[in-house]
C-alpha atoms as a PDB file:
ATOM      1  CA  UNK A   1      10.087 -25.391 -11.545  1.00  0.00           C
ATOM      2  CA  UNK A   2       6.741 -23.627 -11.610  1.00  0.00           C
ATOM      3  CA  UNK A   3       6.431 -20.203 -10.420  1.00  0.00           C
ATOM      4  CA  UNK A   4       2.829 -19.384  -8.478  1.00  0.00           C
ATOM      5  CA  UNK A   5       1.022 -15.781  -7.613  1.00  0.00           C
ATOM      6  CA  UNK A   6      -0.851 -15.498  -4.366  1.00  0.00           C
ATOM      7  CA  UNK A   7      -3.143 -12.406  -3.199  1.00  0.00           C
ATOM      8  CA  UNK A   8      -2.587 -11.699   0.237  1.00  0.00           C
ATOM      9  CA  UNK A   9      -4.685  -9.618   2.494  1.00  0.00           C
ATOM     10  CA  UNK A  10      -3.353  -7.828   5.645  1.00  0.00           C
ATOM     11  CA  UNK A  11      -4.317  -5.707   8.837  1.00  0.00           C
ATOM     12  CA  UNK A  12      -1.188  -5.018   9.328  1.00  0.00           C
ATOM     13  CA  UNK A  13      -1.354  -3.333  12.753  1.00  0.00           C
ATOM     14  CA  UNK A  14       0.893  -5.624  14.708  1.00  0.00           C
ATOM     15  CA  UNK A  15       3.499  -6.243  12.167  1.00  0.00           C
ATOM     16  CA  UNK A  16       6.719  -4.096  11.669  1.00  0.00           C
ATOM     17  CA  UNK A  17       5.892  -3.864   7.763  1.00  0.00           C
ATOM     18  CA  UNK A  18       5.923  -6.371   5.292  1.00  0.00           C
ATOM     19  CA  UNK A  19       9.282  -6.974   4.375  1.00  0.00           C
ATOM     20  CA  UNK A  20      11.226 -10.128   6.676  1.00  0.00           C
ATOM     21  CA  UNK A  21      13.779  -8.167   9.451  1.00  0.00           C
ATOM     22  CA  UNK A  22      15.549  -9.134  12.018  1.00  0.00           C
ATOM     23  CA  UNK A  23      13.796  -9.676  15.395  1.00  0.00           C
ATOM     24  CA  UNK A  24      10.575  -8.124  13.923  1.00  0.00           C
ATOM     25  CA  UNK A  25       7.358  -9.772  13.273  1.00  0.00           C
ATOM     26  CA  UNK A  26       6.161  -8.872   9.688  1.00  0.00           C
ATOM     27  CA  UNK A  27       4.006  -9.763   6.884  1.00  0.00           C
ATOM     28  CA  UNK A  28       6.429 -11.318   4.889  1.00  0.00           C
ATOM     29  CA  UNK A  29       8.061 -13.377   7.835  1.00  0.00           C
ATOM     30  CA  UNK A  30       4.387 -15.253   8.988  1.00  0.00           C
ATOM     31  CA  UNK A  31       3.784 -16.346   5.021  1.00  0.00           C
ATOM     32  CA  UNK A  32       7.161 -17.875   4.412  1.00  0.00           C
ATOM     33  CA  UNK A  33       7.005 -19.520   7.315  1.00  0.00           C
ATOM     34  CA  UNK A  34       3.571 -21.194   6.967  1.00  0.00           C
ATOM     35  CA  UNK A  35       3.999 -21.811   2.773  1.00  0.00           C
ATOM     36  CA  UNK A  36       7.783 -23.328   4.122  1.00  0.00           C
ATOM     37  CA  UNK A  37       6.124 -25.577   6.540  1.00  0.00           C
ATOM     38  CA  UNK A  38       3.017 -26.652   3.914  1.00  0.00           C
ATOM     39  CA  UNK A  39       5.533 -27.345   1.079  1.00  0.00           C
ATOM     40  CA  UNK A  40       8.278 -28.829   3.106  1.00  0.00           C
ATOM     41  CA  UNK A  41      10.695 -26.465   0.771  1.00  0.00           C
ATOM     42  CA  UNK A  42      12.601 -23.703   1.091  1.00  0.00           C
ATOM     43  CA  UNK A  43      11.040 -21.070  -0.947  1.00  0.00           C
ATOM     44  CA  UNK A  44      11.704 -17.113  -1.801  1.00  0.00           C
ATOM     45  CA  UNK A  45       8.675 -15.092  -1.613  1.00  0.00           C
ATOM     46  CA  UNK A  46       8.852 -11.624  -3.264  1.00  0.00           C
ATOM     47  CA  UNK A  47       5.810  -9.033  -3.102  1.00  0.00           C
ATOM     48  CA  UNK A  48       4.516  -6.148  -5.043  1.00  0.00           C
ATOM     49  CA  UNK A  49       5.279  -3.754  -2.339  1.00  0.00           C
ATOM     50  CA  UNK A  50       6.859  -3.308   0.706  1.00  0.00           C
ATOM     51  CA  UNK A  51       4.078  -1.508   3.284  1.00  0.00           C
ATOM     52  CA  UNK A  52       5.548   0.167   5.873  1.00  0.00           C
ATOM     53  CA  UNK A  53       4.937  -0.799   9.789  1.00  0.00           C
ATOM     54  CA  UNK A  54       1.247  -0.694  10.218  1.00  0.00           C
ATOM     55  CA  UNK A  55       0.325  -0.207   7.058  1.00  0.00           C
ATOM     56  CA  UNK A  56      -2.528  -2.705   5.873  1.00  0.00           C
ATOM     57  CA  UNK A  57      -3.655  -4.711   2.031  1.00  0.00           C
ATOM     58  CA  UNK A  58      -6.467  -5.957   0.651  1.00  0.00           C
ATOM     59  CA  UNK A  59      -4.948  -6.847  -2.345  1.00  0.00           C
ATOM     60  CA  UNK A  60      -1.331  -7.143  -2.335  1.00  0.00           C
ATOM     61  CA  UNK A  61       0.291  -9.614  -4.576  1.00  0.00           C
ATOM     62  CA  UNK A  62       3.611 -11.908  -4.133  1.00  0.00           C
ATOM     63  CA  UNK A  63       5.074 -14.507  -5.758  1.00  0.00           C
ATOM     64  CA  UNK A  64       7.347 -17.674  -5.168  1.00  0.00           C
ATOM     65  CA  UNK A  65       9.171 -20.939  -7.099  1.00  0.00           C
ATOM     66  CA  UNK A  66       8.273 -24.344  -6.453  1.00  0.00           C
ATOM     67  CA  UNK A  67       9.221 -27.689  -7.867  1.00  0.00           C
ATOM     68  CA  UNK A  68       5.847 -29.482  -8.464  1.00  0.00           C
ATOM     69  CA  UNK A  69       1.848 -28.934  -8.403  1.00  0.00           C
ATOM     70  CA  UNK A  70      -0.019 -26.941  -5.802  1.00  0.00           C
ATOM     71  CA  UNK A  71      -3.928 -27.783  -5.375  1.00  0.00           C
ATOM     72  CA  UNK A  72      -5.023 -24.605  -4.654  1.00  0.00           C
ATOM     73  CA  UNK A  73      -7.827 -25.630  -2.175  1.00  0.00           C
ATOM     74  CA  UNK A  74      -6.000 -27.512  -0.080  1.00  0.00           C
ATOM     75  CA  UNK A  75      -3.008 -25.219   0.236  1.00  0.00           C
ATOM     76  CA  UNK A  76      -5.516 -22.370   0.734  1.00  0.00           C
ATOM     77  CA  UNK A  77      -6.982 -24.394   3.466  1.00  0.00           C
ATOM     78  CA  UNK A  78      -3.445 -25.426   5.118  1.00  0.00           C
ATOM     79  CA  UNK A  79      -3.043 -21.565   4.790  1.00  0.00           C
ATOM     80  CA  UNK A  80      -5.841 -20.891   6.702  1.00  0.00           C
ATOM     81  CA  UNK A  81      -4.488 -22.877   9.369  1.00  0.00           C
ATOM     82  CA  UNK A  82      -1.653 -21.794   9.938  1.00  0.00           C
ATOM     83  CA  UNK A  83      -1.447 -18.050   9.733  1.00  0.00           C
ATOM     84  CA  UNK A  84      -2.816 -15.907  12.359  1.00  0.00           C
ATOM     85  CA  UNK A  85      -6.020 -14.125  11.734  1.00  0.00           C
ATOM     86  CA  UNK A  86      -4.754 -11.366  10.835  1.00  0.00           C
ATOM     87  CA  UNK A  87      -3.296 -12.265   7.631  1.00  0.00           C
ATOM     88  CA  UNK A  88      -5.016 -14.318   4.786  1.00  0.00           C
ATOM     89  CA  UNK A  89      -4.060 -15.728   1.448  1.00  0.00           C
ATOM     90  CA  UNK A  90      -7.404 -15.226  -0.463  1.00  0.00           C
ATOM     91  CA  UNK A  91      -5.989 -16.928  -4.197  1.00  0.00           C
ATOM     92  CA  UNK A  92      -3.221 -18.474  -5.330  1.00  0.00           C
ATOM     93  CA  UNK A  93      -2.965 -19.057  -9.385  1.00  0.00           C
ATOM     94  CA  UNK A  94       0.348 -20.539 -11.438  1.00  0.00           C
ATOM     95  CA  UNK A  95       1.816 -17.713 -13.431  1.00  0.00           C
ATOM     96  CA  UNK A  96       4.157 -17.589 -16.523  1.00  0.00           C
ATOM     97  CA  UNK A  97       7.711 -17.936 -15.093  1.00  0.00           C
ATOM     98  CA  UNK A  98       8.305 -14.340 -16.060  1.00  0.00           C
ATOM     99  CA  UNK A  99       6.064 -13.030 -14.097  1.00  0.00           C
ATOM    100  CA  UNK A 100       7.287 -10.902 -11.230  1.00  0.00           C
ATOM    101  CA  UNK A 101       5.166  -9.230  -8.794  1.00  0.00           C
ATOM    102  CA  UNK A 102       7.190  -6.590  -8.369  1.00  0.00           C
ATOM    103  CA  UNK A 103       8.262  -5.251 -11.546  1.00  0.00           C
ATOM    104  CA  UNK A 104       5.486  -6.625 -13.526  1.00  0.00           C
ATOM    105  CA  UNK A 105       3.247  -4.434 -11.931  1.00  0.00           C
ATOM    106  CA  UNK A 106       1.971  -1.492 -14.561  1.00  0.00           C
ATOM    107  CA  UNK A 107       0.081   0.455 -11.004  1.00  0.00           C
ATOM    108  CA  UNK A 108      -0.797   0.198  -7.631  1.00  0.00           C
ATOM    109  CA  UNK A 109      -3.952   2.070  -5.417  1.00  0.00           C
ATOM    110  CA  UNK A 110      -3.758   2.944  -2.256  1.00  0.00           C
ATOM    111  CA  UNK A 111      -6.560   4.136  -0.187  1.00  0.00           C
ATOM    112  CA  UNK A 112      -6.752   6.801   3.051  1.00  0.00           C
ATOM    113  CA  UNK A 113      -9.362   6.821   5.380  1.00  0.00           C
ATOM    114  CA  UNK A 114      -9.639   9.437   7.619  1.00  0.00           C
ATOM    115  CA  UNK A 115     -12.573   9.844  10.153  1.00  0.00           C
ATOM    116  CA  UNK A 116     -14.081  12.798  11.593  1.00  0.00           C
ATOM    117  CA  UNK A 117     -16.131  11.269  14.322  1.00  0.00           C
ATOM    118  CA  UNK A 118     -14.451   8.130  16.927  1.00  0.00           C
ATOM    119  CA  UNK A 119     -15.740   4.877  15.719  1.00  0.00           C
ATOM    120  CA  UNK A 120     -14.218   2.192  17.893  1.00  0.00           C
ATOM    121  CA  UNK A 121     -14.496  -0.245  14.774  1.00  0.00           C
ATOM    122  CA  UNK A 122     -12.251   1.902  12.775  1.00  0.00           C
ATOM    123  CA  UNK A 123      -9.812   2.794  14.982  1.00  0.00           C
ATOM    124  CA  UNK A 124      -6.751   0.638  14.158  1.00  0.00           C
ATOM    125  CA  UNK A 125      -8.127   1.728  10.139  1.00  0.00           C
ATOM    126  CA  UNK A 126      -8.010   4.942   9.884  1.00  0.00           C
ATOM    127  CA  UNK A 127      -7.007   8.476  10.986  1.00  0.00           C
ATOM    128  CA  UNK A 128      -9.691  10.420  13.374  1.00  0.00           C
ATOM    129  CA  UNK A 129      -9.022  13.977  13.336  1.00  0.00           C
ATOM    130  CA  UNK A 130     -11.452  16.041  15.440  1.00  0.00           C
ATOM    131  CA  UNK A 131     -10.974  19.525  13.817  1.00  0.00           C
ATOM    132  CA  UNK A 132     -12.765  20.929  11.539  1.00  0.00           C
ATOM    133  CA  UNK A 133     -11.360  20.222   8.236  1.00  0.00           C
ATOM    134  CA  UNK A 134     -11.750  22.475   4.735  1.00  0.00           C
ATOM    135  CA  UNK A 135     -13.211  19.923   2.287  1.00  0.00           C
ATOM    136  CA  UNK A 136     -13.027  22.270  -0.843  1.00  0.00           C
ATOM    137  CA  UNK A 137      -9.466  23.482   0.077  1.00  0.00           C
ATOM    138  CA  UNK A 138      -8.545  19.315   0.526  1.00  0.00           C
ATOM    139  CA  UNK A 139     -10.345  18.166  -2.701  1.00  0.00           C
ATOM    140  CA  UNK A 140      -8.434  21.223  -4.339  1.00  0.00           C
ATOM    141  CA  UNK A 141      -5.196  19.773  -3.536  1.00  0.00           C
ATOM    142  CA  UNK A 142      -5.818  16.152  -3.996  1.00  0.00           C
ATOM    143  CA  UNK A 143      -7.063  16.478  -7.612  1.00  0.00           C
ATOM    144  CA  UNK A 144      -3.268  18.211  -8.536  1.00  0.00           C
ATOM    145  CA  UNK A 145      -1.881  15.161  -8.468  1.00  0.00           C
ATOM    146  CA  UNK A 146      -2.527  13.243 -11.346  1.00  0.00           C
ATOM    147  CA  UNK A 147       0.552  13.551 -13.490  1.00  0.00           C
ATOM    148  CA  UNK A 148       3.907  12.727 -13.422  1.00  0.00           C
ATOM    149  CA  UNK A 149       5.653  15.016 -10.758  1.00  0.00           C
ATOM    150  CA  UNK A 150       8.532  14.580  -8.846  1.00  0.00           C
ATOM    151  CA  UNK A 151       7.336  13.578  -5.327  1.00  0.00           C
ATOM    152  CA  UNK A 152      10.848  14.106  -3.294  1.00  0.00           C
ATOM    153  CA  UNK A 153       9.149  16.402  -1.202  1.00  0.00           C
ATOM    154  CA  UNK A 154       6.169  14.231   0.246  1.00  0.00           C
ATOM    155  CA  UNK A 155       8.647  11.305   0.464  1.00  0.00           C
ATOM    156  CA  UNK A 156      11.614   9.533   2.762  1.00  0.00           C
ATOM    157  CA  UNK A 157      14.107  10.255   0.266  1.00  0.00           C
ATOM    158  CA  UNK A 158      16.629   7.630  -0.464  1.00  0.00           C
ATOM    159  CA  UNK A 159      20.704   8.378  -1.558  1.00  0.00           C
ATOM    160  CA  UNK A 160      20.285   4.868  -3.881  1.00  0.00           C
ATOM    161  CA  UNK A 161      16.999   6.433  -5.274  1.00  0.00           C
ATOM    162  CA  UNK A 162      17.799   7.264  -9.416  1.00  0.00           C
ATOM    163  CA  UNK A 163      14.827   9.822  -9.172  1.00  0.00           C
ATOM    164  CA  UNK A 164      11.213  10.652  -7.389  1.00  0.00           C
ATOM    165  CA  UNK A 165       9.791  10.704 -10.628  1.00  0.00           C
ATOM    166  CA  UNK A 166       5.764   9.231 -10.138  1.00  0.00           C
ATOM    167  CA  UNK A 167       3.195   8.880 -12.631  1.00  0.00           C
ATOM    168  CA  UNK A 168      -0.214   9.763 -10.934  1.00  0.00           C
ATOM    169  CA  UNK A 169      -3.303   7.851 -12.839  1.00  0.00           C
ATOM    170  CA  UNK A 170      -6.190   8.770 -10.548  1.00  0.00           C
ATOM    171  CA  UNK A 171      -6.901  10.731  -7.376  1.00  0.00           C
ATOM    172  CA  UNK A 172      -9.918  10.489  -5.832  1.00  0.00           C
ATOM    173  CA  UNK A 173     -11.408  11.831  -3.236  1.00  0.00           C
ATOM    174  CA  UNK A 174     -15.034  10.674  -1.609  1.00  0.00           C
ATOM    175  CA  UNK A 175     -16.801  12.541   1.690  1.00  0.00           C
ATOM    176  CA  UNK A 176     -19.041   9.859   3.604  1.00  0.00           C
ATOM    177  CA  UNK A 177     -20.929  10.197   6.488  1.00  0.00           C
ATOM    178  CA  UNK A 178     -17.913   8.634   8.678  1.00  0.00           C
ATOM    179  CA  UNK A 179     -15.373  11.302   6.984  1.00  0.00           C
ATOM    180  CA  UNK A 180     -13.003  10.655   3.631  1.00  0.00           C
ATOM    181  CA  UNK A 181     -11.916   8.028   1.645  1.00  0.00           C
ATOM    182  CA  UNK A 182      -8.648   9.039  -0.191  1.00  0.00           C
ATOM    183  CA  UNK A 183      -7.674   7.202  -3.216  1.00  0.00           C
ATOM    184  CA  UNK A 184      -4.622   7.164  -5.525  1.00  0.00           C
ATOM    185  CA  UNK A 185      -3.140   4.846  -8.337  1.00  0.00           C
ATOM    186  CA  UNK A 186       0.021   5.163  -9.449  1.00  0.00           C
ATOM    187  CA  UNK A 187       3.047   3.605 -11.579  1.00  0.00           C
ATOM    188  CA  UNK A 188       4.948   3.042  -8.326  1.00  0.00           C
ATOM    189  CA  UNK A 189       4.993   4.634  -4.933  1.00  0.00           C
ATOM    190  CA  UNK A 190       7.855   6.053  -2.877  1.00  0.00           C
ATOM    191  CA  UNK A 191       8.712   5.247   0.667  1.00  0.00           C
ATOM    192  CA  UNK A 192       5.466   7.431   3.019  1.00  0.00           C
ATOM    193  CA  UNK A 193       4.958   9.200  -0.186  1.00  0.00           C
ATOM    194  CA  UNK A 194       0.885   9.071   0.541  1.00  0.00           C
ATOM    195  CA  UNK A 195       1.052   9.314   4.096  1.00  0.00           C
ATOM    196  CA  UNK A 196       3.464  12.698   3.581  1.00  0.00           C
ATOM    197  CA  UNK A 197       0.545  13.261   0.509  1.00  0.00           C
ATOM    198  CA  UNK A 198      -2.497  13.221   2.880  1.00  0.00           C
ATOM    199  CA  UNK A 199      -0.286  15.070   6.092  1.00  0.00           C
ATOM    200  CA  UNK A 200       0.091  17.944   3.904  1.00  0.00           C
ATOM    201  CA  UNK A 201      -3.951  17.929   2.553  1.00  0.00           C
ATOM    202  CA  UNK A 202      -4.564  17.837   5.778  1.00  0.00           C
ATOM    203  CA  UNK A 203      -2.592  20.888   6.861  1.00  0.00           C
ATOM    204  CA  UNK A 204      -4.027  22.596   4.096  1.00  0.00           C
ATOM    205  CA  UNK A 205      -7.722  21.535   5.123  1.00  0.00           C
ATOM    206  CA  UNK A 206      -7.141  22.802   8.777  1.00  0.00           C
ATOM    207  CA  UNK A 207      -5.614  25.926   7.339  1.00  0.00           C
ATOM    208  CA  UNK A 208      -1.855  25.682   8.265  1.00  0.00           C
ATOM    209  CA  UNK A 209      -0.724  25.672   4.809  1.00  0.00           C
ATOM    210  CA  UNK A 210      -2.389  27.229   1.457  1.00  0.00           C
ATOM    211  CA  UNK A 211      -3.148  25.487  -1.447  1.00  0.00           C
ATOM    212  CA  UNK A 212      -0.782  27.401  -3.596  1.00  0.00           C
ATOM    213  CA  UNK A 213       1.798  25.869  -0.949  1.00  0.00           C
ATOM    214  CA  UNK A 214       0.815  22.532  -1.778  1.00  0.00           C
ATOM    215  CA  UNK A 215       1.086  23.137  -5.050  1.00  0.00           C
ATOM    216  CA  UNK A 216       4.597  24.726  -5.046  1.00  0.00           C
ATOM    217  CA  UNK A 217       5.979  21.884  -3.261  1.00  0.00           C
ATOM    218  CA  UNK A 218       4.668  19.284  -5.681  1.00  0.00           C
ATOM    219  CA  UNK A 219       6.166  21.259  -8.912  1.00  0.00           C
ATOM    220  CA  UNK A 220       9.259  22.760  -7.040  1.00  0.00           C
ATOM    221  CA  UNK A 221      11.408  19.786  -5.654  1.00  0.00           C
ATOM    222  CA  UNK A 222      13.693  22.547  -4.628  1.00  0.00           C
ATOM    223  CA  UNK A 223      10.947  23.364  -2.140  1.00  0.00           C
ATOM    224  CA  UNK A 224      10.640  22.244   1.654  1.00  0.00           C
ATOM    225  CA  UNK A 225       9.097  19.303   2.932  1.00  0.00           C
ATOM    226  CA  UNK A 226       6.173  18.849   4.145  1.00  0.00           C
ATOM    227  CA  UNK A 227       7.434  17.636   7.125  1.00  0.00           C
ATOM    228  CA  UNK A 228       4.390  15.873   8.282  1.00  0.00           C
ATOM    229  CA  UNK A 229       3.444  12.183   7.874  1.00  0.00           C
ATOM    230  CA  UNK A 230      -0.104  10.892   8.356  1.00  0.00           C
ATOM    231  CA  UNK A 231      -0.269   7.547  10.455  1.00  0.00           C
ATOM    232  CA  UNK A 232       0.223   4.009   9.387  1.00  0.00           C
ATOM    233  CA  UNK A 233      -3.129   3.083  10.502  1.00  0.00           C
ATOM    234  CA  UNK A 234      -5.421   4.758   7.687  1.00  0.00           C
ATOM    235  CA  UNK A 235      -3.964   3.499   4.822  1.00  0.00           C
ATOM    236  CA  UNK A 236      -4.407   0.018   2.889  1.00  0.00           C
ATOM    237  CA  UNK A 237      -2.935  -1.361  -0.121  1.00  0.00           C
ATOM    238  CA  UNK A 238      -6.214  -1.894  -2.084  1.00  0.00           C
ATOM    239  CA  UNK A 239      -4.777  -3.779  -5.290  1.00  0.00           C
ATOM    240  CA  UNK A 240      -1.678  -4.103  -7.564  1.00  0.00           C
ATOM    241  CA  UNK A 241      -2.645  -4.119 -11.387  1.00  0.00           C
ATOM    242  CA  UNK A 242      -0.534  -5.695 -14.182  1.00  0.00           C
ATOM    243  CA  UNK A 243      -1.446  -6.094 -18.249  1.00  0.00           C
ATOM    244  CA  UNK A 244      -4.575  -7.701 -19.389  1.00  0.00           C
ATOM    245  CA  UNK A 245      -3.611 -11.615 -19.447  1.00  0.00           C
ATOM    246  CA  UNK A 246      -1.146 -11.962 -16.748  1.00  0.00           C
ATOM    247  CA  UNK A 247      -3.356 -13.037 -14.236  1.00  0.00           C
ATOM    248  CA  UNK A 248      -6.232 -14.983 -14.232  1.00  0.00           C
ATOM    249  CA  UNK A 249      -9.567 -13.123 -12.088  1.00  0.00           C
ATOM    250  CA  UNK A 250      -8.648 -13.779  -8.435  1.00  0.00           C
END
């Protein structure tokens, strides 16, 4: 049995998330289906991370088990065929057979767009906000978060969680002439845990909360949410990172 790694990319507009549910179309659901039908074989395909409903990738990585060889081209090919446009499988490499996309992972980015003027291109890809927004107050808040904080206040918490405990790598924050691009890289992200991130910048940035607020709720778990969740439709799963070696360049 060899065990295979495939990048996937995603608008994920019209899909109910990634993970396979009942009497929902999702991410996960259209792969199986067309890598089921190309290897005539059941197969289990497990990604990196579940995105939410609407939620896009560029880089998200899965992984399945098959009995026998795979020529990449041709199964890329098939691929193509089969899945709607919407969804492509841009690599596919055989990986040690303990490798797991999941909890292999060392870090994932995500990235935010938000625009401050309507582009009809970017609609379905981002968040247009017509106010104006505080850069400096924004930037102030987004650059607290590297560090390992508990995020149970910018997150759906979970009874089954252990702990909110996130290790932030990188926060980055970029002004364009279309708006902001907000990045972050972490050990491992909790369920709307950016979206609840970039709400509450954004409240800060139109002046509804301070940045000491911000601040408080990020070091005081104790503290309220932030009770507001930016949409599905800015963010994208950029890439998934593991340790030098484990996968070949895509």
């Amino acid at each position: 049995m060899s065990r295979y790694a495939i990048r996937v990319a995603y608008k994920g507009s019209a899909y109910a998330g990634w993970q396979i549910q009942p009497d929902a179309r999702t991410v996960q659901g259209e792969l199986y289906q067309a890598i089921r039908t190309i290897l005539t074989d059941e197969i289990i395909l497990t990604g990196a991370g579940r995105t939410d409903a609407g939620v896009h990738a560029e880089g998200q990585i899965a992984h399945f088990d098959f009995d026998g060889p795979i020529d990449s081209v041709r199964f890329l090919r098939s691929l193509y065929g089969l899945l709607p446009r919407d969804i492509a499988v841009t690599g596919i490499q055989e990986v040690p057979d303990t490798f797991h996309a999941r909890f292999s992972a060392v870090s994932r980015t995500y990235r935010f767009r938000i625009i401050t003027q309507p582009d009809p291109l970017l609609a379905d890809q981002s968040w247009f906000i017509p106010h104006n927004l505080d850069t400096g107050l924004m930037k102030q808040c987004w650059h607290i978060l590297p560090g390992e904080h508990d995020f149970s206040n910018f997150c759906r918490r979970d009874p089954m969680m252990p702990h909110y405990r996130c290790v932030i790598t990188e926060a980055a924050f970029e002004e364009n002439e279309t708006g902001f691009l907000l990045g972050i890289t972490a050990n491992r992200f909790l369920r709307s845990m950016v979206r609840m991130l970039v709400g509450a910048v954004v409240k800060t940035g139109r002046g509804k909360f301070e940045p000491e607020w911000f601040e408080e709720a990020l070091h005081n778990p104790a503290n309220e949410k932030s009770g507001f969740t930016a949409p599905a439709s800015g963010l994208v799963l950029e890439s998934v990172t593991y340790e030098q070696g484990v996968l070949e360049p895509w």
